[in-house]
N, C-alpha and C. Protein backbone atom coordinates (compact mmCIF):
# COMPACT_ATOMS: atom_id res chain seq x y z
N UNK A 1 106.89 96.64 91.92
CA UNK A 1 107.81 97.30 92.82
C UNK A 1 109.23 96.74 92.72
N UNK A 2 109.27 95.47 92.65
CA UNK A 2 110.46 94.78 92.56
C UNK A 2 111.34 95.30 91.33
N UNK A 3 110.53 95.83 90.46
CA UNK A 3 111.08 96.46 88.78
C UNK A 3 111.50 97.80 89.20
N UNK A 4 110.71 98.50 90.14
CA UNK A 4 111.51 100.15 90.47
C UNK A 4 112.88 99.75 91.43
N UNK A 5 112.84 98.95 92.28
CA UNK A 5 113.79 98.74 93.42
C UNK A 5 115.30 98.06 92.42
N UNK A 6 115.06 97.31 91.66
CA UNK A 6 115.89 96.69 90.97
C UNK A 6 116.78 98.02 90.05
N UNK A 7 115.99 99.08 89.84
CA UNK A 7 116.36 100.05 89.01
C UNK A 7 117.19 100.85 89.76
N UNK A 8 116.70 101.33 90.75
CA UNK A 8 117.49 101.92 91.71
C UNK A 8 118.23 101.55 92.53
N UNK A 9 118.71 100.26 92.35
CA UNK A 9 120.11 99.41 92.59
C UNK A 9 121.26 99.87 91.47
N UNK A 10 120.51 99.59 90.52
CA UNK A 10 121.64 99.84 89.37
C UNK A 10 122.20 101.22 89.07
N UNK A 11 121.46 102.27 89.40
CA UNK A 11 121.73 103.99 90.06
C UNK A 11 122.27 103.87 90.85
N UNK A 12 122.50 103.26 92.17
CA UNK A 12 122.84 103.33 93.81
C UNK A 12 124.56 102.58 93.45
N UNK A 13 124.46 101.67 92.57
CA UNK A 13 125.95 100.54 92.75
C UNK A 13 126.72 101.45 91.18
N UNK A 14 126.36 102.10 90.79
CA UNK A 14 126.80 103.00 90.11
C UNK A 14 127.10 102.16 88.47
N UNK A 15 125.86 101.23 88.09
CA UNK A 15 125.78 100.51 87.05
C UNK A 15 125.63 101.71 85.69
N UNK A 16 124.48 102.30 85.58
CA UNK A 16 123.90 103.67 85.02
C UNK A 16 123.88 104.91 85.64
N UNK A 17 123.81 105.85 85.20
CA UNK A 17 122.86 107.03 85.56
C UNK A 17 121.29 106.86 85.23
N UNK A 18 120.85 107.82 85.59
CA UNK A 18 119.35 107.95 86.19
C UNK A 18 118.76 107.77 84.62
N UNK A 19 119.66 108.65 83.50
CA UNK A 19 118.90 108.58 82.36
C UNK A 19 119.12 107.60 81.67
N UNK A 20 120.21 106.73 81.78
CA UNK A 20 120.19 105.67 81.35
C UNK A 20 119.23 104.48 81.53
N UNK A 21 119.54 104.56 83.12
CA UNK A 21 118.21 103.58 83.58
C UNK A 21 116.93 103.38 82.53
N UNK A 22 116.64 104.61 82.33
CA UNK A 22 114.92 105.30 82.27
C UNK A 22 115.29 104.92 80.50
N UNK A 23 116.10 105.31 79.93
CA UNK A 23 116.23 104.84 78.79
C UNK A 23 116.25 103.69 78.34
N UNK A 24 117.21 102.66 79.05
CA UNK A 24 116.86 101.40 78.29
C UNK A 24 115.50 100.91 78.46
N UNK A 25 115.12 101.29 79.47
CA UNK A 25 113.60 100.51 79.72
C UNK A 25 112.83 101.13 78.71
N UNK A 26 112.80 102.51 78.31
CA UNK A 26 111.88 102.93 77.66
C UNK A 26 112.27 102.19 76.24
N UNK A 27 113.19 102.13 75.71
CA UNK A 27 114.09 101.76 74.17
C UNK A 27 113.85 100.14 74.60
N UNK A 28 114.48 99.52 75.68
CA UNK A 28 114.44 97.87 75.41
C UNK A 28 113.29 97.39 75.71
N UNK A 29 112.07 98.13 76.29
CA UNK A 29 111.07 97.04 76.88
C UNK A 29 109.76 97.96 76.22
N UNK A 30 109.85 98.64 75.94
CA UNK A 30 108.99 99.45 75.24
C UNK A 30 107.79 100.30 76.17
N UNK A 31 108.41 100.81 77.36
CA UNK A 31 107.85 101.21 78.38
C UNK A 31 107.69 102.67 77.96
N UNK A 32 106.27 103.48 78.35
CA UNK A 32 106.34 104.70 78.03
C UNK A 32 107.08 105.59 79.28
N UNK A 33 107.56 105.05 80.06
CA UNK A 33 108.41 105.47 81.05
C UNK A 33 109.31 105.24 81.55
N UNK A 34 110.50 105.35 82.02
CA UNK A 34 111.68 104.38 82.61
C UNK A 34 111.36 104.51 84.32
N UNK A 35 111.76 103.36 85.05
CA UNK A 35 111.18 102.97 86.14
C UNK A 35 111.49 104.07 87.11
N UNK A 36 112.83 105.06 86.92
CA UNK A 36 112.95 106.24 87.94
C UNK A 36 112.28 107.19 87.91
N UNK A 37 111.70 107.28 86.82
CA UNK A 37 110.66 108.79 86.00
C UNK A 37 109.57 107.94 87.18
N UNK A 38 108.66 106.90 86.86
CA UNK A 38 107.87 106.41 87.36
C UNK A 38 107.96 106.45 88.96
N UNK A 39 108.83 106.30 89.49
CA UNK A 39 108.90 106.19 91.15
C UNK A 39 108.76 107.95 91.60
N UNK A 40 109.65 108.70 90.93
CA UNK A 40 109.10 110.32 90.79
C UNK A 40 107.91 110.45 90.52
N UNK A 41 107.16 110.11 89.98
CA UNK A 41 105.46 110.33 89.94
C UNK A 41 105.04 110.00 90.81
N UNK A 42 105.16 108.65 91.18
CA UNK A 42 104.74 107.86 92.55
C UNK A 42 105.17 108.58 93.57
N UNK A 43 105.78 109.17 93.96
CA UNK A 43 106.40 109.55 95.09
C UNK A 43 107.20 108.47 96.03
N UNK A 44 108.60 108.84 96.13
CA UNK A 44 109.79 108.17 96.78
C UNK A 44 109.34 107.92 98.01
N UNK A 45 108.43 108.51 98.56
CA UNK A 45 107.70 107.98 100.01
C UNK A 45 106.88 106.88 100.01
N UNK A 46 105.98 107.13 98.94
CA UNK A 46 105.12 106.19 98.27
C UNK A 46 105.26 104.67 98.06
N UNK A 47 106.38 104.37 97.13
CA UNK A 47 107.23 103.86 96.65
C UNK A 47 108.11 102.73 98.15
N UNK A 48 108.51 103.79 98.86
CA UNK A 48 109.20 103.35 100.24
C UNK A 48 108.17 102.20 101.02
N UNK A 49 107.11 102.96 101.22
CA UNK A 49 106.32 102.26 102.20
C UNK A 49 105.86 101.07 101.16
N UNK A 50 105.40 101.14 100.57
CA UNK A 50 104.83 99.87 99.43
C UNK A 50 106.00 99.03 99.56
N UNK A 51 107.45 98.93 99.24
CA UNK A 51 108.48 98.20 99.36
C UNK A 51 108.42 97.58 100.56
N UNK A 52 108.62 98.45 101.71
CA UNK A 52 108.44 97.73 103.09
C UNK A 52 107.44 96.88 103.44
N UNK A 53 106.40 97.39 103.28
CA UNK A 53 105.13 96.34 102.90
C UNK A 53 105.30 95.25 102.64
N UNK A 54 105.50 94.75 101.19
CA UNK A 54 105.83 93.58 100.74
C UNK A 54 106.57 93.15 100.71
N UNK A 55 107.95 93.92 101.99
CA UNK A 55 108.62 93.11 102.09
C UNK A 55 108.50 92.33 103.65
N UNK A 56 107.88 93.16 104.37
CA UNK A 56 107.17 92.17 105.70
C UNK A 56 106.34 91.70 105.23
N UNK A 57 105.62 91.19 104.20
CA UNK A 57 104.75 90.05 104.17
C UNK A 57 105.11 88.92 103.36
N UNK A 58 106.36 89.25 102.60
CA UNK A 58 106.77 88.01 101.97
C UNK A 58 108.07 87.93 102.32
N UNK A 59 108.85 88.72 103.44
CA UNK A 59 110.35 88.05 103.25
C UNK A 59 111.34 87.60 101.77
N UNK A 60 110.79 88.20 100.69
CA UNK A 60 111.43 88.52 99.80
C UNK A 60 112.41 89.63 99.28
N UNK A 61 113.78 89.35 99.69
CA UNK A 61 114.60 90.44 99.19
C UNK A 61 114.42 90.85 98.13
N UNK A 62 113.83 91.01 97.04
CA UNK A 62 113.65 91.90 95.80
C UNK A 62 112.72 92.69 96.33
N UNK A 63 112.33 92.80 97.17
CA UNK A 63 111.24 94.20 97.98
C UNK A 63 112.42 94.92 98.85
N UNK A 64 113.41 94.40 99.20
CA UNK A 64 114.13 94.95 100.28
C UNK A 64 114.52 96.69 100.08
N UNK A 65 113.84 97.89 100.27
CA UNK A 65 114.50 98.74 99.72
C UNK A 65 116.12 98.89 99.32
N UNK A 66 116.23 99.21 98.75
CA UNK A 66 117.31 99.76 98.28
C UNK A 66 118.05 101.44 99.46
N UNK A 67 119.28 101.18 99.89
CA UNK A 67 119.39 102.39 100.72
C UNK A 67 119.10 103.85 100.00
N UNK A 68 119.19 103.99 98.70
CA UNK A 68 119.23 104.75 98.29
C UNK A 68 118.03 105.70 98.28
N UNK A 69 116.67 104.35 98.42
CA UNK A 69 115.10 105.34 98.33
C UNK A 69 115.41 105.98 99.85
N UNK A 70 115.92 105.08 100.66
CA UNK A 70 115.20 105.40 101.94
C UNK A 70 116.20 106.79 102.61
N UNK A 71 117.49 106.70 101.52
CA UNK A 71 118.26 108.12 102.09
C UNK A 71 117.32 109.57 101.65
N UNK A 72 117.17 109.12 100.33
CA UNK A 72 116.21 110.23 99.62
C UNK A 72 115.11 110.59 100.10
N UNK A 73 114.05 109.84 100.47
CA UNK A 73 113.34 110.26 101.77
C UNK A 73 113.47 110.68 102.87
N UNK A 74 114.60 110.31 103.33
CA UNK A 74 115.22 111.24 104.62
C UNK A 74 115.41 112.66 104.51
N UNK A 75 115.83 112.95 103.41
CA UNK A 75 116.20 114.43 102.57
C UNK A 75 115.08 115.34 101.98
N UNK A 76 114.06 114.36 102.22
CA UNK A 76 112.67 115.26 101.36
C UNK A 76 112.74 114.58 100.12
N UNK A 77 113.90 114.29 99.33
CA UNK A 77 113.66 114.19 97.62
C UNK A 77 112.42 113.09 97.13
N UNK A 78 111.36 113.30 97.19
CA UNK A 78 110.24 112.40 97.63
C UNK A 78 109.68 112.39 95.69
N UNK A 79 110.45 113.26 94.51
CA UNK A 79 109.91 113.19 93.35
C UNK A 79 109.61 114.25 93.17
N UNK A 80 108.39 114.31 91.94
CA UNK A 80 107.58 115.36 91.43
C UNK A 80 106.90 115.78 92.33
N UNK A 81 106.48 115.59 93.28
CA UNK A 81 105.92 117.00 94.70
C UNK A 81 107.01 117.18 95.04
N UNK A 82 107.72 117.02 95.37
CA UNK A 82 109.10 118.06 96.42
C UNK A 82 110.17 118.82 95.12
N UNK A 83 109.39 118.16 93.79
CA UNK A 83 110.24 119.19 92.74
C UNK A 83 111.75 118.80 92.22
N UNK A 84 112.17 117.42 93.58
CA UNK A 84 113.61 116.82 93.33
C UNK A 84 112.98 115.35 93.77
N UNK A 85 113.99 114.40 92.88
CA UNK A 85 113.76 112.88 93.47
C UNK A 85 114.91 112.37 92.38
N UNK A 86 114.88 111.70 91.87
CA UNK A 86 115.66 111.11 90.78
C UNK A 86 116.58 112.05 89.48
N UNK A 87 115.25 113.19 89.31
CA UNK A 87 115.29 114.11 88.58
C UNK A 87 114.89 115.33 89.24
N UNK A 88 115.11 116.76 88.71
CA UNK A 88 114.73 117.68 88.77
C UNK A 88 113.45 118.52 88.63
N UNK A 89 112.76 118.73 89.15
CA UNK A 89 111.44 119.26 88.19
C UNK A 89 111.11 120.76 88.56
N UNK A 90 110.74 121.80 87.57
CA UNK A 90 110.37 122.95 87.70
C UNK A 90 109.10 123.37 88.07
């Protein structure tokens, strides 16, 4: 989780775009996915609550969501079920 949240810092502080993100991971780490594709599967709700989770049980800020999941959930953009999250889907 700490690997999706970290990703969507670097989207949120305006380091990458979304496809960049998803690209280097897939090109530098040899991931068959980049970590925003992945949180869209998971679902941004999904994703949310699991963060919060571990982050009341360990008081570790690398769980701390990121504002950005928790705006997108506010909005519905919850991923591949709501059809929008990171990306678009038909």
């Amino acid at each position: 989780m700490a690997y999706l949240n970290e990703a969507v810092w670097e989207l949120y502080e305006g380091v990458a775009s979304a496809e960049d993100v998803d690209t280097a991971a897939k090109l530098g780490l040899n991931h068959p996915m980049g970590p925003l594709a992945l949180a869209d599967l998971i679902g941004l709700d999904v994703v949310l609550a699991i963060m919060k989770s571990l982050y009341q049980r360990t008081n570790n800020e690398k769980y701390l969501p990121c504002p950005l999941i928790e705006k997108m959930v506010k909005k519905s953009k919850l991923g591949r079920k709501t059809k929008e999250g990171f990306y678009e889907y038909l």
